[in-house]
C-alpha atoms as a PDB file:
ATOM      1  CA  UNK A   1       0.000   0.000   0.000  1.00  0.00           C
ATOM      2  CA  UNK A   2       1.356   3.283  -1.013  1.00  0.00           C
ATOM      3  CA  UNK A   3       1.243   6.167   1.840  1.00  0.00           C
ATOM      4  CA  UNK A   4      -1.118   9.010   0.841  1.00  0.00           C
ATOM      5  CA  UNK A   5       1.622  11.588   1.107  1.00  0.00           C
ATOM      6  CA  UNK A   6       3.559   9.901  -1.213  1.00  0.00           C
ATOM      7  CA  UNK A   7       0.593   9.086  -3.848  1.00  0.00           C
ATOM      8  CA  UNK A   8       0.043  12.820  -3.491  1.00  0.00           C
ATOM      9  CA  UNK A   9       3.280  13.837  -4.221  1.00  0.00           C
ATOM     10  CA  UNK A  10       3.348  11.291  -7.234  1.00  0.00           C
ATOM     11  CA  UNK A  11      -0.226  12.879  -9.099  1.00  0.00           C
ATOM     12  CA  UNK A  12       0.953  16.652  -8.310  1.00  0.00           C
ATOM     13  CA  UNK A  13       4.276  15.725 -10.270  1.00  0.00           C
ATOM     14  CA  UNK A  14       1.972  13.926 -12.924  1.00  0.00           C
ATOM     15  CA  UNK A  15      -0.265  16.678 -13.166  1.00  0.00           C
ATOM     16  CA  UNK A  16       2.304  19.640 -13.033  1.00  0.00           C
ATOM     17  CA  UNK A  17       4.232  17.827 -15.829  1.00  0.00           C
ATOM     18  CA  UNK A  18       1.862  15.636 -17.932  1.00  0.00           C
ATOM     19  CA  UNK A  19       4.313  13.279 -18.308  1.00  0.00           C
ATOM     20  CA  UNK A  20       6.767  10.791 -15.706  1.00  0.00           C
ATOM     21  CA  UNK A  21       9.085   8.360 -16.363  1.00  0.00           C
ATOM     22  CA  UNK A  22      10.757   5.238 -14.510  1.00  0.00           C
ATOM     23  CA  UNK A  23      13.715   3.311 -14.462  1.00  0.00           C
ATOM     24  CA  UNK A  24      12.554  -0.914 -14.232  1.00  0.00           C
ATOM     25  CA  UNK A  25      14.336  -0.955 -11.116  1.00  0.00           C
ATOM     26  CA  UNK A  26      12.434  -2.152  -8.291  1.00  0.00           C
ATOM     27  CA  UNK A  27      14.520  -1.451  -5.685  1.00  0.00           C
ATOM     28  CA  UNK A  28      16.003   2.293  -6.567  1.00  0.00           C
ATOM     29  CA  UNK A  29      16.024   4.005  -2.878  1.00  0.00           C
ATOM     30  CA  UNK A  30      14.275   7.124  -4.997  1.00  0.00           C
ATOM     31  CA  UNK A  31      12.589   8.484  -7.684  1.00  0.00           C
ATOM     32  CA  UNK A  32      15.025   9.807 -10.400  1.00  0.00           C
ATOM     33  CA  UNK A  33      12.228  13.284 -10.610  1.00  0.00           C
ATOM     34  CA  UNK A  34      10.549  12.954  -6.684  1.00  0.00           C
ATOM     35  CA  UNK A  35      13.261  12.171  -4.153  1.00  0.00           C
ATOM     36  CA  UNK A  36      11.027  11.747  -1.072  1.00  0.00           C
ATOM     37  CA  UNK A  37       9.478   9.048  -3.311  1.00  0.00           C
ATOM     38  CA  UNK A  38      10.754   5.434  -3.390  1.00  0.00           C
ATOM     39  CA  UNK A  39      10.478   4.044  -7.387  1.00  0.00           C
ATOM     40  CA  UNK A  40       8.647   1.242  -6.713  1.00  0.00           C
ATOM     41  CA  UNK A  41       5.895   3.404  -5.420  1.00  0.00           C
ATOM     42  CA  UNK A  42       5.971   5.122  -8.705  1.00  0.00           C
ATOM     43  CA  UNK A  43       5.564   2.524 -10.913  1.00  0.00           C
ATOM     44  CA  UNK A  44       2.956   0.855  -8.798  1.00  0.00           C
ATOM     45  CA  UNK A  45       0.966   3.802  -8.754  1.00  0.00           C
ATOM     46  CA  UNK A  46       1.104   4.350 -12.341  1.00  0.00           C
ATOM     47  CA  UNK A  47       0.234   0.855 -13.004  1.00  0.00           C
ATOM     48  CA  UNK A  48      -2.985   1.972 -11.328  1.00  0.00           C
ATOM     49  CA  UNK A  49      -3.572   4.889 -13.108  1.00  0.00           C
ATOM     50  CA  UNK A  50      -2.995   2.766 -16.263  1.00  0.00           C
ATOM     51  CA  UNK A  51      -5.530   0.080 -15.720  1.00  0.00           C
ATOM     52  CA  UNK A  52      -8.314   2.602 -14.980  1.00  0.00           C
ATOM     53  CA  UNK A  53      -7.347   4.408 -18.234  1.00  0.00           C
ATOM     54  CA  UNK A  54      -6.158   7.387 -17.040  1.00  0.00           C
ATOM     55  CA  UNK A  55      -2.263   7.043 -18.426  1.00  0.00           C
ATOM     56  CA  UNK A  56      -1.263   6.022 -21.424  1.00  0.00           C
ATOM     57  CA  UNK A  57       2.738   3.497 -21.163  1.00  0.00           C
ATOM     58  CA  UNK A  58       5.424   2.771 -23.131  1.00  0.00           C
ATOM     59  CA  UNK A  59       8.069   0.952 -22.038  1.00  0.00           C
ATOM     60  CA  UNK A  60      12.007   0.562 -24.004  1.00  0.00           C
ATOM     61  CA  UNK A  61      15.083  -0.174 -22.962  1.00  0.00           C
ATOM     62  CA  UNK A  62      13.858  -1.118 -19.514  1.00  0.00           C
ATOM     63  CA  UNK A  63      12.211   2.502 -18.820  1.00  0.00           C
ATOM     64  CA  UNK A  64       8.738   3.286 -18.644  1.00  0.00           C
ATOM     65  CA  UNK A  65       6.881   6.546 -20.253  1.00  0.00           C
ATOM     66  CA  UNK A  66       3.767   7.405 -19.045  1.00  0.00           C
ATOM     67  CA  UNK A  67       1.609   9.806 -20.559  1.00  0.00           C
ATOM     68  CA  UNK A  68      -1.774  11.437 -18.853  1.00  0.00           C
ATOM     69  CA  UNK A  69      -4.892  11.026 -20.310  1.00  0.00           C
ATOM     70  CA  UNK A  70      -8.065  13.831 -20.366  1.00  0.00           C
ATOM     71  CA  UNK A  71      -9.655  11.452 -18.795  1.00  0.00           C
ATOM     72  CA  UNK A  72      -6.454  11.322 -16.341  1.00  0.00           C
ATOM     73  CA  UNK A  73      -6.639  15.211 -16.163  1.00  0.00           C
ATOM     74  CA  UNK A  74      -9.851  15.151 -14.918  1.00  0.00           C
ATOM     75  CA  UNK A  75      -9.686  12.708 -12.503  1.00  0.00           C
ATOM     76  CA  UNK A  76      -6.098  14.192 -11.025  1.00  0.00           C
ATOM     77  CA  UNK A  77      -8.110  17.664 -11.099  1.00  0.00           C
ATOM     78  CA  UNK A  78     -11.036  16.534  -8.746  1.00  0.00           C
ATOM     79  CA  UNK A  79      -8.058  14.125  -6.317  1.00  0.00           C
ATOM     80  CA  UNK A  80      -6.163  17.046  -6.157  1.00  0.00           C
ATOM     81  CA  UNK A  81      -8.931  19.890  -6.093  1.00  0.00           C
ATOM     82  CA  UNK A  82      -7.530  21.903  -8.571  1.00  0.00           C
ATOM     83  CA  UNK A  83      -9.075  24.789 -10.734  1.00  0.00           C
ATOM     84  CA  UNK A  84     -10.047  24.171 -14.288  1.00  0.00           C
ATOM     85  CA  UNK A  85      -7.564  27.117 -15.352  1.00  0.00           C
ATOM     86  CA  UNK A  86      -4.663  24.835 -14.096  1.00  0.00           C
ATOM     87  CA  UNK A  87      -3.523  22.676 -17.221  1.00  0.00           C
ATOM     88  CA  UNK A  88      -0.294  20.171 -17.114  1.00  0.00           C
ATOM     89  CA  UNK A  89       2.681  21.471 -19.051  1.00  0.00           C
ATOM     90  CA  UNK A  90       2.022  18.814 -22.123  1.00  0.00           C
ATOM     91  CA  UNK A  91      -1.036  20.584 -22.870  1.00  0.00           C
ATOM     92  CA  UNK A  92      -0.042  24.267 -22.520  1.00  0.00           C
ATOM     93  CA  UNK A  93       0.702  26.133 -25.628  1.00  0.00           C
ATOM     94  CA  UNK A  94       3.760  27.536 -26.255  1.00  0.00           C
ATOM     95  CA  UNK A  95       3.586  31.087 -27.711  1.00  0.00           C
ATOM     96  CA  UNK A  96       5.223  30.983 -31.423  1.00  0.00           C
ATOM     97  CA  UNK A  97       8.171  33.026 -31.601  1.00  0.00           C
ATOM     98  CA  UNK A  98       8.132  36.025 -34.373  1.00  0.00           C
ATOM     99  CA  UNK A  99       9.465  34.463 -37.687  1.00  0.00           C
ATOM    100  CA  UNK A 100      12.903  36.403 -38.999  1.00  0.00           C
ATOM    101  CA  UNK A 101      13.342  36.618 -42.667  1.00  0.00           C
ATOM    102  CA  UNK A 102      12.800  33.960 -45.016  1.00  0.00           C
ATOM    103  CA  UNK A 103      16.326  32.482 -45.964  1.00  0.00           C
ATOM    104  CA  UNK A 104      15.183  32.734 -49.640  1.00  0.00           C
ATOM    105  CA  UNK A 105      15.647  33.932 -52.496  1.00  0.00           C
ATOM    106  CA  UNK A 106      13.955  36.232 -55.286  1.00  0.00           C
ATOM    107  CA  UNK A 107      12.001  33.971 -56.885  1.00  0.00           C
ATOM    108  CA  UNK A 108      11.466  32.069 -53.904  1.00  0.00           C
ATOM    109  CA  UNK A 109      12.334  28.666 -55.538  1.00  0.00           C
ATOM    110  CA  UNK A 110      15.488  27.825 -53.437  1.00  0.00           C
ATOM    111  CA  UNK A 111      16.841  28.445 -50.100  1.00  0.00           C
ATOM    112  CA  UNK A 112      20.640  29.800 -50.552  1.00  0.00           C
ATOM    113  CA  UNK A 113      23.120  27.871 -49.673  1.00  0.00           C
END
């Protein structure tokens, strides 16, 4: 059973972020991102999340990705009792920087080189 302090810590870092990712080792002292947070819990926990639907996991080269899920956004939103204004950082929009010139030329077939 995972402590509550720590499953809270876990969804906040989910939430804030969108995404979290795991080393397969079982018995890492802590959490490469959450330090106060042994890995095992992390991958358990997410391996909840996952069955209910509300992550998304790949898994190479003996890490796991996991990715939340609207339906993972809404559920971390009423856990954690968060506004509807907050939004992870995988589903914020960036604001497009001004484009310089074009690296063209006159009749715009080529770029130079």
């Amino acid at each position: 059973i995972i402590p509550k302090k720590a499953r809270v810590q876990i969804y906040q870092y989910l939430f804030q972020e969108g995404v979290i990712v795991a080393k397969k080792d079982f018995n890492a002292p802590k959490h490469s991102s959450i330090d106060t947070v042994p890995n095992l819990y992390v991958i358990k926990a997410m391996q909840s999340m996952k069955s209910r639907g509300y992550v998304t996991e790949q898994f190479c080269w003996q890490w796991y990705y996991w990715c939340l899920t609207n339906e993972g956004v809404a559920y971390l939103r009423e856990y954690l009792h968060l506004p509807a204004e907050i939004v992870p950082a995988t589903l914020k929009k960036k604001a497009t920087p001004a484009r310089g010139p074009s690296m063209r030329n006159e009749r715009d077939e080529r770029p130079f080189r």
